[in-house]
Protein backbone atom coordinates (compact mmCIF):
# COMPACT_ATOMS: atom_id res chain seq x y z
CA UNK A 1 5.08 -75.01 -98.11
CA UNK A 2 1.42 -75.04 -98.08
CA UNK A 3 -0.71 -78.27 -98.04
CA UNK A 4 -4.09 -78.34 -99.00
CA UNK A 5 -6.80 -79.74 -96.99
CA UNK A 6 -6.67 -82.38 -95.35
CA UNK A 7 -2.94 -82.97 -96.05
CA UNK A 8 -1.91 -79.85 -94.38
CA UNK A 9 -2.37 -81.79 -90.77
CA UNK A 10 0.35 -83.84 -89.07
CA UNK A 11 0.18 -87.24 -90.33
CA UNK A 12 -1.35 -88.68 -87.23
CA UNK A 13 -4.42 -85.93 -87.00
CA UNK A 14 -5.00 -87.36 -91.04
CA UNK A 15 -5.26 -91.00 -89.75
CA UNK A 16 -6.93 -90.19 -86.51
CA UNK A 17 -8.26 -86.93 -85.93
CA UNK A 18 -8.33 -86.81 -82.31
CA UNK A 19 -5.38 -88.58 -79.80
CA UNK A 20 -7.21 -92.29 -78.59
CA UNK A 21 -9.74 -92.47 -81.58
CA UNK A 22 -7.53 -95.43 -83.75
CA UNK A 23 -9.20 -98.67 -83.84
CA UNK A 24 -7.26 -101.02 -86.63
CA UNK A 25 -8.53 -104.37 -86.66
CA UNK A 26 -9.33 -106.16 -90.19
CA UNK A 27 -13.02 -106.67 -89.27
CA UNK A 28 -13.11 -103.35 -91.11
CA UNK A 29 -12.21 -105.07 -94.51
CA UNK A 30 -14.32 -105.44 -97.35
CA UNK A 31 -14.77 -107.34 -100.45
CA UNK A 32 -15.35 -104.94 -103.23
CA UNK A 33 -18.56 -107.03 -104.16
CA UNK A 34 -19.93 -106.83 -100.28
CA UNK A 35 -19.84 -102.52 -100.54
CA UNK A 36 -21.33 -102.49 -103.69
CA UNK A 37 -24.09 -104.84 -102.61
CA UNK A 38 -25.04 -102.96 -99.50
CA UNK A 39 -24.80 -99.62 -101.29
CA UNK A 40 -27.02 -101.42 -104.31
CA UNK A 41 -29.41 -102.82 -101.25
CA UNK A 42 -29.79 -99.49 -98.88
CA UNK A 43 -28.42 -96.13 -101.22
CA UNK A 44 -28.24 -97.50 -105.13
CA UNK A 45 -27.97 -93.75 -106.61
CA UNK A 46 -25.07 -92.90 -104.35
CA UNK A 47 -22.97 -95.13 -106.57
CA UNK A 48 -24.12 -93.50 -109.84
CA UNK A 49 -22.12 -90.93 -111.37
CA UNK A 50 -24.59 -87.62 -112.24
CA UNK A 51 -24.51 -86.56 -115.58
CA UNK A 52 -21.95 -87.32 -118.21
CA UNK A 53 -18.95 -87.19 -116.16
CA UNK A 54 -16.31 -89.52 -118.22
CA UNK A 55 -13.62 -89.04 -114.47
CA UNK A 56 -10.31 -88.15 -114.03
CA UNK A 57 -7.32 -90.49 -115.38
CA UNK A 58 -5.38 -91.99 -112.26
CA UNK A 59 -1.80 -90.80 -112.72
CA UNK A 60 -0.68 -93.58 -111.64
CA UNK A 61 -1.88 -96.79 -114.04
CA UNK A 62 -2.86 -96.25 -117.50
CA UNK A 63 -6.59 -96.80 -118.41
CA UNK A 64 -7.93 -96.52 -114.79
CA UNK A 65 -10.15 -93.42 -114.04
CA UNK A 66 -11.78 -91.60 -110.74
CA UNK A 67 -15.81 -91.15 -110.97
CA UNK A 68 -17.33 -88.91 -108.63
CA UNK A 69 -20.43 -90.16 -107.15
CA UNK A 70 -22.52 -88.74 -104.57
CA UNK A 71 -21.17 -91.45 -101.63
CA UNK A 72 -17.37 -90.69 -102.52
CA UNK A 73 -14.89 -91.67 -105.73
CA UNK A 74 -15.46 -94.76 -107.89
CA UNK A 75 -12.24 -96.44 -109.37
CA UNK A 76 -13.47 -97.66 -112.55
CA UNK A 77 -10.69 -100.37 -114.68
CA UNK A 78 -9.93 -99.56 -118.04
CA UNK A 79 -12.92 -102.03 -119.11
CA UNK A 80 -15.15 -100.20 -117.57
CA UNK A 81 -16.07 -102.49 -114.90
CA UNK A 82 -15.77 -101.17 -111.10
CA UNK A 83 -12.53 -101.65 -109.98
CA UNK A 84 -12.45 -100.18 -106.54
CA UNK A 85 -13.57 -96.71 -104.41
CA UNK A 86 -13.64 -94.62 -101.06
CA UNK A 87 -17.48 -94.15 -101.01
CA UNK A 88 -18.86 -93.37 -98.03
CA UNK A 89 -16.09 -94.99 -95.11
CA UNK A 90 -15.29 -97.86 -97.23
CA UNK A 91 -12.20 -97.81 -99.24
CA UNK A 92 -11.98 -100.85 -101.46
CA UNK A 93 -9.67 -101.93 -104.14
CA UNK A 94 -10.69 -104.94 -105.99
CA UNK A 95 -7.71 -108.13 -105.62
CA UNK A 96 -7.04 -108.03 -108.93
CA UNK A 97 -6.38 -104.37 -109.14
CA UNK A 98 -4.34 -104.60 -105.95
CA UNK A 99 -0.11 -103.42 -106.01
CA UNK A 100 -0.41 -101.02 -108.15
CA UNK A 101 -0.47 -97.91 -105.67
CA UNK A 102 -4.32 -97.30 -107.18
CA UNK A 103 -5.65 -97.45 -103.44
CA UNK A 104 -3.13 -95.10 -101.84
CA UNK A 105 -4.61 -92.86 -105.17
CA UNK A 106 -7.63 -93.66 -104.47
CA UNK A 107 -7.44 -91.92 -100.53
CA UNK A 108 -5.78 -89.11 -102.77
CA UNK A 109 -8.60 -88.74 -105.31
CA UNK A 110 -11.44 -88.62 -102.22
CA UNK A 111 -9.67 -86.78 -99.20
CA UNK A 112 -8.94 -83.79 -102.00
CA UNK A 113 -12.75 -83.88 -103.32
CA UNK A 114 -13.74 -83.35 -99.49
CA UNK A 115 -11.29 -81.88 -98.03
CA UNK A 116 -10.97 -84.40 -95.19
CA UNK A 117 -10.65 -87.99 -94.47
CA UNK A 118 -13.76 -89.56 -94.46
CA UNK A 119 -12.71 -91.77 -91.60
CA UNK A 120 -12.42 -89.01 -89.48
CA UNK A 121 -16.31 -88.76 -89.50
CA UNK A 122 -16.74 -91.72 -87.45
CA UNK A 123 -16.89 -92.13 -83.69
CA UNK A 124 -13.33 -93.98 -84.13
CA UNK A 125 -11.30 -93.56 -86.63
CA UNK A 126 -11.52 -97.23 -87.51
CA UNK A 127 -9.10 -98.95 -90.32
CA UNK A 128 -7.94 -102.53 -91.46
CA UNK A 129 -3.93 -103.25 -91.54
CA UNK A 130 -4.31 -102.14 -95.32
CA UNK A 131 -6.08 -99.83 -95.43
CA UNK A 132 -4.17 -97.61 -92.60
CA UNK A 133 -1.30 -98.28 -94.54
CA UNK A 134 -2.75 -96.81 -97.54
CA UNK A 135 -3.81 -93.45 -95.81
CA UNK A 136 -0.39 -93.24 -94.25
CA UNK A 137 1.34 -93.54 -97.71
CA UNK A 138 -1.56 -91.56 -99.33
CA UNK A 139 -0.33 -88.62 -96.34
CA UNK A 140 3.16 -89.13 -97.75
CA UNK A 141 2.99 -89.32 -101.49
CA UNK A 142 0.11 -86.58 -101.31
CA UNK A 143 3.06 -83.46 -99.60
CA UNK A 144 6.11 -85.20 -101.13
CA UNK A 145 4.36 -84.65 -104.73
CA UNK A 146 2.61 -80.98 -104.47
CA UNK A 147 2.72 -80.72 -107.78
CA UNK A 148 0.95 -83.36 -108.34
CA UNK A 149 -1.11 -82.69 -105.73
CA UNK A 150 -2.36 -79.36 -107.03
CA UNK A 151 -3.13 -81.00 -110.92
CA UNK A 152 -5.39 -83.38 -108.89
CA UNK A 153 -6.91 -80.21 -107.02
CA UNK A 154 -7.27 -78.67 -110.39
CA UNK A 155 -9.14 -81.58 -111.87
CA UNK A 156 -11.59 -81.33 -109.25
CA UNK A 157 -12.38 -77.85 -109.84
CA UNK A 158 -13.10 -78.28 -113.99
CA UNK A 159 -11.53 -75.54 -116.35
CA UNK A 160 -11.59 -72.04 -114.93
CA UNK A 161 -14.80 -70.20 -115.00
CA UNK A 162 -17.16 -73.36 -114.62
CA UNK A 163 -19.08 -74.45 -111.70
């Protein structure tokens, strides 16, 4: 069977590209409130969805949808409030949103918008304990579930004809 990008590599070429380029060490963890503070301080629009873009439904938790911004995907709760996102290198899931699979989604939602793990554009493919895990089980879930995986590539590309 066919995988689309980037889940058609091995699982180790997702997580690390290159043999020798894995650095995990949870120095690379952030609070959800410490990425959207530097991306407020140094790139605010990159965290603003364009248009009138209302997102994709997570198919995973009811009420939680997937914004596209220019940096990467924003997970927004269902009250509307930021509740996590893969924007830029950082993928954050805010604690109370946590155990609910929304961050293995969330590596879903972005690496099928790009076409490759954002990690992977980095001079080491550099992860906390978490959030390693996450891409591993977001490798999994992603060519267990191609059906699923092709409704999420759908969504992406908006109802036939657009652009």
């Amino acid at each position: 069977m066919d995988h689309p990008e980037p889940f058609d590599l091995t699982e180790d070429e997702f997580v690390e590209g290159e043999p020798g380029r894995l650095d995990i060490d949870d120095v690379f963890a952030k609070t959800l409130s410490q990425v959207l503070e530097e991306f407020q301080a140094c790139a605010p629009d990159d965290i603003r969805p364009e248009g009138d873009d209302a997102g994709h439904a997570s198919l995973f938790e009811p009420g939680y949808r997937f914004l596209d911004v220019p940096a990467g995907v924003l997970l927004m709760a269902p009250d509307g409030t930021i509740a996590g996102g893969y924007v830029s290198c950082d993928l954050v899931i805010g604690e109370e949103h946590r155990g609910k699979g929304l961050g293995m989604e969330t590596v879903i939602e972005r690496c099928l918008r790009d076409g490759q793990n954002p990690v992977l554009q980095l001079d080491e493919s550099a992860y906390s304990h978490a959030g390693l895990r996450c891409h591993r089980a977001a490798w999994r879930h992603a060519r267990e579930n191609a059906h699923e995986t092709r409704a999420r590539i759908e969504r992406w590309a908006g109802p036939a004809g657009s652009s």
